[in-house]
C-alpha atoms as a PDB file:
ATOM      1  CA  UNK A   1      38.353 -42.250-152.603  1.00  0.00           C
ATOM      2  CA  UNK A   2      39.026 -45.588-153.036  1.00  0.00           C
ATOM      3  CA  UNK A   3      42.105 -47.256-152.259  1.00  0.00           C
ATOM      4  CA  UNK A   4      43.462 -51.165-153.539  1.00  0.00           C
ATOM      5  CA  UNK A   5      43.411 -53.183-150.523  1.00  0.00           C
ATOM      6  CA  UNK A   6      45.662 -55.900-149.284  1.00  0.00           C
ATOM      7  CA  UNK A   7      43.555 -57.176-146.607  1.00  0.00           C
ATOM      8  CA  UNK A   8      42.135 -60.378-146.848  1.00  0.00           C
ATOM      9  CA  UNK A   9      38.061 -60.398-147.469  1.00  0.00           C
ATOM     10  CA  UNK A  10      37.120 -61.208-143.608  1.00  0.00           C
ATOM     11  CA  UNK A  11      38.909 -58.193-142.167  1.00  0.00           C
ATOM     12  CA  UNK A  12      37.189 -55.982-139.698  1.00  0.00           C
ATOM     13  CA  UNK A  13      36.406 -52.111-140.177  1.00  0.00           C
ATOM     14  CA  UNK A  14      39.149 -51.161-137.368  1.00  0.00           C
ATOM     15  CA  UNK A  15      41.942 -52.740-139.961  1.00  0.00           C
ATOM     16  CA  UNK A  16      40.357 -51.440-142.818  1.00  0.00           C
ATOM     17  CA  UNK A  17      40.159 -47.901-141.126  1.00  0.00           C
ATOM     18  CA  UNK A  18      43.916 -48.441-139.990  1.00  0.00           C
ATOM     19  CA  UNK A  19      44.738 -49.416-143.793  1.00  0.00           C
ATOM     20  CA  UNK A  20      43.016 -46.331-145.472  1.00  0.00           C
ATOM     21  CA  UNK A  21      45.097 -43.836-142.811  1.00  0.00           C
ATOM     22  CA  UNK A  22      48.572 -45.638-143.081  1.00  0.00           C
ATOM     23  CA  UNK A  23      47.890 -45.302-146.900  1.00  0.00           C
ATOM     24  CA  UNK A  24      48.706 -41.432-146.363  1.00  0.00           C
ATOM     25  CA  UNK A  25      51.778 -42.112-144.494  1.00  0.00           C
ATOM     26  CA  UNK A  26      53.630 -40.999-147.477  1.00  0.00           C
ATOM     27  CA  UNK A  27      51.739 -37.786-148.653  1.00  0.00           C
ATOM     28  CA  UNK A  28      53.852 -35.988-145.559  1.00  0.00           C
ATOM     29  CA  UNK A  29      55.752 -33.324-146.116  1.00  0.00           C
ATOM     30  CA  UNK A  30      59.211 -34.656-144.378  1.00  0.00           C
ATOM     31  CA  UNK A  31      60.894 -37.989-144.742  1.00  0.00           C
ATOM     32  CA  UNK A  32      61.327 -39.543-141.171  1.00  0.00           C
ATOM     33  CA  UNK A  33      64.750 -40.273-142.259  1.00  0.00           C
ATOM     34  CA  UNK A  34      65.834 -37.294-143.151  1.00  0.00           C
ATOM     35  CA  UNK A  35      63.666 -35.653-139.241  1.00  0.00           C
ATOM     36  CA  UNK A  36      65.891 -38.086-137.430  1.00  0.00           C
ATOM     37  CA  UNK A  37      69.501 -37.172-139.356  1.00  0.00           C
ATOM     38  CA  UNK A  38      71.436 -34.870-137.757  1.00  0.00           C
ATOM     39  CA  UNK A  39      73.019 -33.511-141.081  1.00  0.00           C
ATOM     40  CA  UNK A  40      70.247 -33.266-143.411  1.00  0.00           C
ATOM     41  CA  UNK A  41      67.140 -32.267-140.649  1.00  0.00           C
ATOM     42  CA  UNK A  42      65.758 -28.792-141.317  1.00  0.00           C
ATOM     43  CA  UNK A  43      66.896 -26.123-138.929  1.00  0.00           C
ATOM     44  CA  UNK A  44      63.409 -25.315-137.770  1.00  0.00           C
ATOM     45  CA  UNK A  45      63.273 -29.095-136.462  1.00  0.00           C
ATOM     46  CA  UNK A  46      66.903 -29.238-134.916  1.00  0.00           C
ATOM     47  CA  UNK A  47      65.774 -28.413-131.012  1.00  0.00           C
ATOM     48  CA  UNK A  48      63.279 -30.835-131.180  1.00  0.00           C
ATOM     49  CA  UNK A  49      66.071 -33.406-132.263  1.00  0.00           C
ATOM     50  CA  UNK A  50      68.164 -32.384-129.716  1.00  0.00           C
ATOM     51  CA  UNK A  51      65.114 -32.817-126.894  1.00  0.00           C
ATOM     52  CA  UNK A  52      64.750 -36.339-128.334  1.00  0.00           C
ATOM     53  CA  UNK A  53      68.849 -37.031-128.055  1.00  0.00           C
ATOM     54  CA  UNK A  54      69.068 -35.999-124.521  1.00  0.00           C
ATOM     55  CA  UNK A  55      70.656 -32.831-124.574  1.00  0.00           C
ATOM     56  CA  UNK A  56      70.587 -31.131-121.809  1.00  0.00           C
ATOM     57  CA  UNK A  57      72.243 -27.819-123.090  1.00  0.00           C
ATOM     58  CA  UNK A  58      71.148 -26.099-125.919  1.00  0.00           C
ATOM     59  CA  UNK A  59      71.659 -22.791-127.088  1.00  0.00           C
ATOM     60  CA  UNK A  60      69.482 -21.544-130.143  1.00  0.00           C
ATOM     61  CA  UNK A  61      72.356 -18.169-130.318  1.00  0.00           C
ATOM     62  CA  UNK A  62      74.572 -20.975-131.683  1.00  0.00           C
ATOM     63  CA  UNK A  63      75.249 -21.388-135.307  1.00  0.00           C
ATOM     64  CA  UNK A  64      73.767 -23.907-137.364  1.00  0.00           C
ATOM     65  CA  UNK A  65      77.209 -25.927-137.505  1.00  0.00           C
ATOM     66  CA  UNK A  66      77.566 -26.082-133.670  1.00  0.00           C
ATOM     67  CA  UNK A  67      73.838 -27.001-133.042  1.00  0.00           C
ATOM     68  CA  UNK A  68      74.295 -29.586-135.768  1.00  0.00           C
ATOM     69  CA  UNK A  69      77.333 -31.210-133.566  1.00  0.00           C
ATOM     70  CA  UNK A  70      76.094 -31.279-130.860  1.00  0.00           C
ATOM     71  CA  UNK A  71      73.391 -33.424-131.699  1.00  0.00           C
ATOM     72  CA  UNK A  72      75.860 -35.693-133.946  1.00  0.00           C
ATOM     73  CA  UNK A  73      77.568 -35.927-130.506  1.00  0.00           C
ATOM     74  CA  UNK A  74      75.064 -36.739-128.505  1.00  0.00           C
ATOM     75  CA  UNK A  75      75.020 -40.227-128.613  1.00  0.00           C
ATOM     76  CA  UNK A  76      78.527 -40.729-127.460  1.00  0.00           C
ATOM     77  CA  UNK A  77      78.033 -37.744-125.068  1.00  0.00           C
ATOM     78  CA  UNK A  78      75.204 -39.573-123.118  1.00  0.00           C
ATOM     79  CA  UNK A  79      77.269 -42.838-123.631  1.00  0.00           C
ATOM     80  CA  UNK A  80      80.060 -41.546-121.716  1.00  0.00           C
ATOM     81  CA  UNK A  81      78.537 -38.794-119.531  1.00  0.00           C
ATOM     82  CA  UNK A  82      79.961 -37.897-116.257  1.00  0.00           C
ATOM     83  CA  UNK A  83      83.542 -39.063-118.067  1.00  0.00           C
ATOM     84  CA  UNK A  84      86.318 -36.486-118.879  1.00  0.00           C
ATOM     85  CA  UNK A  85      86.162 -37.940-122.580  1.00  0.00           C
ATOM     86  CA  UNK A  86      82.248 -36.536-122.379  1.00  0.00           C
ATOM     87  CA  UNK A  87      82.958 -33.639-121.016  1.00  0.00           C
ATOM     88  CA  UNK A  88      85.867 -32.876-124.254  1.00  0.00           C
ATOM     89  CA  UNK A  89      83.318 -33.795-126.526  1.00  0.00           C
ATOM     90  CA  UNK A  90      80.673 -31.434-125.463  1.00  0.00           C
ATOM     91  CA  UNK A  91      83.290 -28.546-125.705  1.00  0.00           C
ATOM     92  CA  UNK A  92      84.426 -29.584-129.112  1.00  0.00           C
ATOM     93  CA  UNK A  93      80.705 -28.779-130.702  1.00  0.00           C
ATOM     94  CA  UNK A  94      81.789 -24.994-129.289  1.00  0.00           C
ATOM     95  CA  UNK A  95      84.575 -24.633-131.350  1.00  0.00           C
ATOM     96  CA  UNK A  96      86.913 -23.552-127.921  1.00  0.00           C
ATOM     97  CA  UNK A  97      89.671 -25.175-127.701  1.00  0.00           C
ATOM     98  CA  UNK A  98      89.814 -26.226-123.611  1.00  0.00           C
ATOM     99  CA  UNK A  99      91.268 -28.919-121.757  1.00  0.00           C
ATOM    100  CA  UNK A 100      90.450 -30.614-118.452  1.00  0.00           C
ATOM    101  CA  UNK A 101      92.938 -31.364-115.856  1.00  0.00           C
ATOM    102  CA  UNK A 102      91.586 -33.740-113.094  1.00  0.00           C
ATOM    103  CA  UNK A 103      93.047 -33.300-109.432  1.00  0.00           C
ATOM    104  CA  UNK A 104      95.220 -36.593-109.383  1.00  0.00           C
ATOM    105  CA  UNK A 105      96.442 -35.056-112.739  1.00  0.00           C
ATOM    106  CA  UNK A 106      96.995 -31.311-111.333  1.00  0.00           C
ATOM    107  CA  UNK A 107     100.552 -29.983-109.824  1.00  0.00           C
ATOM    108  CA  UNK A 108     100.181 -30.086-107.128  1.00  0.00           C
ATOM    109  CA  UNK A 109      97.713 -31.996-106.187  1.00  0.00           C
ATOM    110  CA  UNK A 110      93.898 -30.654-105.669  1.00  0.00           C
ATOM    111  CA  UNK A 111      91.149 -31.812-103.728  1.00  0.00           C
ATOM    112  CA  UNK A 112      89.744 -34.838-104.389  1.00  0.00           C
ATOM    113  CA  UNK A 113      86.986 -34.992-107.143  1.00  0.00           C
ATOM    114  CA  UNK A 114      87.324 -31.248-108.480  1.00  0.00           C
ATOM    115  CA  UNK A 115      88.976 -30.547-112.324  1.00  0.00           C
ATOM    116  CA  UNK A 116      89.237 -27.308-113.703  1.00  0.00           C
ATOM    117  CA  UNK A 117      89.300 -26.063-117.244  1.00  0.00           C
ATOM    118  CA  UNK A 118      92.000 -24.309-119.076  1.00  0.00           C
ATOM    119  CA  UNK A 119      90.519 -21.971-122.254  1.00  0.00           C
ATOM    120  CA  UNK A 120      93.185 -21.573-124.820  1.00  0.00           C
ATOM    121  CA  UNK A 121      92.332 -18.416-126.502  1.00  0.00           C
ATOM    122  CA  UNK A 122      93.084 -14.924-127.098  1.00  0.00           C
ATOM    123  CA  UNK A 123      89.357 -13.183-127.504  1.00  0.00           C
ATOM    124  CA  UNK A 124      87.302 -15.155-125.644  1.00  0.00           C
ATOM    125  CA  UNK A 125      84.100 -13.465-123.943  1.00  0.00           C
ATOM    126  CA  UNK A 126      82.096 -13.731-121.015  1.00  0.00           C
ATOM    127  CA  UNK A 127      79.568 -15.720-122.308  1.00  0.00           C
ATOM    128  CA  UNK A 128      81.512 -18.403-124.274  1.00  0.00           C
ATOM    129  CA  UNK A 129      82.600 -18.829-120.765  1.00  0.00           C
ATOM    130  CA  UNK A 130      79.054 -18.965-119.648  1.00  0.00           C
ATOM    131  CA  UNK A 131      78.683 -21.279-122.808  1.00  0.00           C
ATOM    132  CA  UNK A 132      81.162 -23.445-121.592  1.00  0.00           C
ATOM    133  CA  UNK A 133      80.425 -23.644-117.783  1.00  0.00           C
ATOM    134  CA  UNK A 134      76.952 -24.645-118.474  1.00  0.00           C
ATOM    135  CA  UNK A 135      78.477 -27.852-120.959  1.00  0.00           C
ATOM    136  CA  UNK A 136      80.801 -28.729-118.061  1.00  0.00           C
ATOM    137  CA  UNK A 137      77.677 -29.060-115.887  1.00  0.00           C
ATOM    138  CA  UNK A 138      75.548 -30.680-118.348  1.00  0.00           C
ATOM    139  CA  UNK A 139      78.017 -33.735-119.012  1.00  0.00           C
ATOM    140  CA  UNK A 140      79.834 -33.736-115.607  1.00  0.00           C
ATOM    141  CA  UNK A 141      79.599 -36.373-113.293  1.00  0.00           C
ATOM    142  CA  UNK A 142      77.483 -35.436-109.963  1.00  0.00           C
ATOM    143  CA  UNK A 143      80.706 -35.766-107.424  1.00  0.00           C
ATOM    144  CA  UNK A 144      82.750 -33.346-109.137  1.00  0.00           C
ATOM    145  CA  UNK A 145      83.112 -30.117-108.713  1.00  0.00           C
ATOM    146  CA  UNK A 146      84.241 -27.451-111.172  1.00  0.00           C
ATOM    147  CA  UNK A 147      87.159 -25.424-109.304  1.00  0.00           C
ATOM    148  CA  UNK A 148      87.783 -22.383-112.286  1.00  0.00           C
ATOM    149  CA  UNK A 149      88.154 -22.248-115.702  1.00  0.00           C
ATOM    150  CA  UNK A 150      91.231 -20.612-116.787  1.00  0.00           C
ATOM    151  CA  UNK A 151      92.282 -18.865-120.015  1.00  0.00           C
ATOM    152  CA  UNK A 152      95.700 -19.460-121.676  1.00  0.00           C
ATOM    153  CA  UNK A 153      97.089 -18.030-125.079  1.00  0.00           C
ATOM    154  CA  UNK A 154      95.729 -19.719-128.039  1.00  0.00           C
ATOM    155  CA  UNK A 155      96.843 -23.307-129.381  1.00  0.00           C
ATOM    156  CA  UNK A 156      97.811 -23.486-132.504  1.00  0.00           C
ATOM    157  CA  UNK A 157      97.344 -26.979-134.396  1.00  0.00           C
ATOM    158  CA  UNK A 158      98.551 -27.971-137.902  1.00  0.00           C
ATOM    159  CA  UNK A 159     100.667 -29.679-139.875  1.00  0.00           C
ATOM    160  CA  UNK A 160     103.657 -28.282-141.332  1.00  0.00           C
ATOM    161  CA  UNK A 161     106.269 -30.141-143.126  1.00  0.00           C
ATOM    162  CA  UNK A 162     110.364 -30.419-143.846  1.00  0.00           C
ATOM    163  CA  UNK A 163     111.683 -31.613-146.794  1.00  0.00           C
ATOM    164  CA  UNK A 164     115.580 -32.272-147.471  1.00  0.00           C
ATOM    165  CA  UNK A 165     117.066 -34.291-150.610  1.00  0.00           C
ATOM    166  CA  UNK A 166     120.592 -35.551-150.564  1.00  0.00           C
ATOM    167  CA  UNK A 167     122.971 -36.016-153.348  1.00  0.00           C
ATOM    168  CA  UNK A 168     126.020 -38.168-153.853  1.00  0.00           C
ATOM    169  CA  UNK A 169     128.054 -38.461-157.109  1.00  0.00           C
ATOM    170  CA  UNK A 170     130.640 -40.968-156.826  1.00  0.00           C
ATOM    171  CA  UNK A 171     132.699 -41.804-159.597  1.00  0.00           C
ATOM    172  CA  UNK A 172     134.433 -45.573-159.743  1.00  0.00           C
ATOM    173  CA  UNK A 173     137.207 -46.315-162.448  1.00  0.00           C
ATOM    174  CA  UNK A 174     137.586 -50.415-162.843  1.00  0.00           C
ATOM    175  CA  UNK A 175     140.778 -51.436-164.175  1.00  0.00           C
ATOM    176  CA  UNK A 176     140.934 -54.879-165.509  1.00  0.00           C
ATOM    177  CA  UNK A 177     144.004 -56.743-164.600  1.00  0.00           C
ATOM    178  CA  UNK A 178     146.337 -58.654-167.071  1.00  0.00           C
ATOM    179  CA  UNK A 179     146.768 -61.981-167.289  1.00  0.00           C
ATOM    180  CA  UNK A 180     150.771 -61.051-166.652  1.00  0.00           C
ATOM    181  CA  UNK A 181     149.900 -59.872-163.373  1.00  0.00           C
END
């Protein structure tokens, strides 16, 4: 099959070869876009997105929302790995609710370069905490050391609102004065 060409009439047979593949480019059956998109990349392709972001802990158990945030995450994960902030934002894609409390944060004070996690929920299982240990050490910094991860009752977050309304009725009577007075 014949193809129009834009090469010029001196080109060699390696470009005209090159031309004739790159003219299927777009008979494939995924846009690269839409491979390389977090959101909209088909689930079959998602670990091989997440190989190509860096991501050192990947679970395929995990539902299609969580695997799809951690790769949106990624960037800023590998960004600010071996940070605290890195280390939130790889939990958050596991829909626990934890926080991290540093040594020089800790009362009293721990050993230098060790943090521990604090789990705030009431059914969580063995292997979300198996799930979560193995984030910590994917995104940690190589100095510190994971003392325990503790579980507290469940945070609640939300927004609730008060409303109020005041009323004031005040009645004024204006006399005019008289000239005579």
């Amino acid at each position: 099959m014949s193809y129009p060409t834009l090469l010029p009439p001196n080109a060699t047979d390696p470009e005209r070869a090159l031309e004739q593949v790159m003219a299927h480019i777009s008979d494939g059956p995924v846009d690269i876009r839409t491979v390389k998109n977090a959101e909209t990349c088909p689930i079959e392709l998602l670990p091989w997105l997440a190989w190509e972001n860096a991501i050192a802990n990947w679970d395929t158990d995990w539902t299609e929302e969580q695997q799809r945030d951690v790769v949106k995450n990624a960037a800023l994960v590998n960004k600010t790995r071996g940070t605290p902030g890195a280390v939130k934002r790889a939990l958050a894609s596991l829909d626990v609710v934890t926080d991290i409390v540093e040594w020089f944060e800790d009362d009293p004070r721990a050993d230098p370069y060790t943090f521990r996690a604090t789990i705030h929920g009431n059914d969580i299982t063995q292997d979300q905490i198996a799930e979560v240990s193995a984030q910590i050490a994917s995104v940690k910094n190589a100095r510190s050391y994971l003392t325990g991860i503790l579980i507290n009752e469940q945070k609640v977050f939300g927004n609730y609102y008060i409303g109020g309304a005041v009323y004031v009725r005040q009645s004024v009577t204006i006399k005019a004065k008289s000239r005579d007075e």
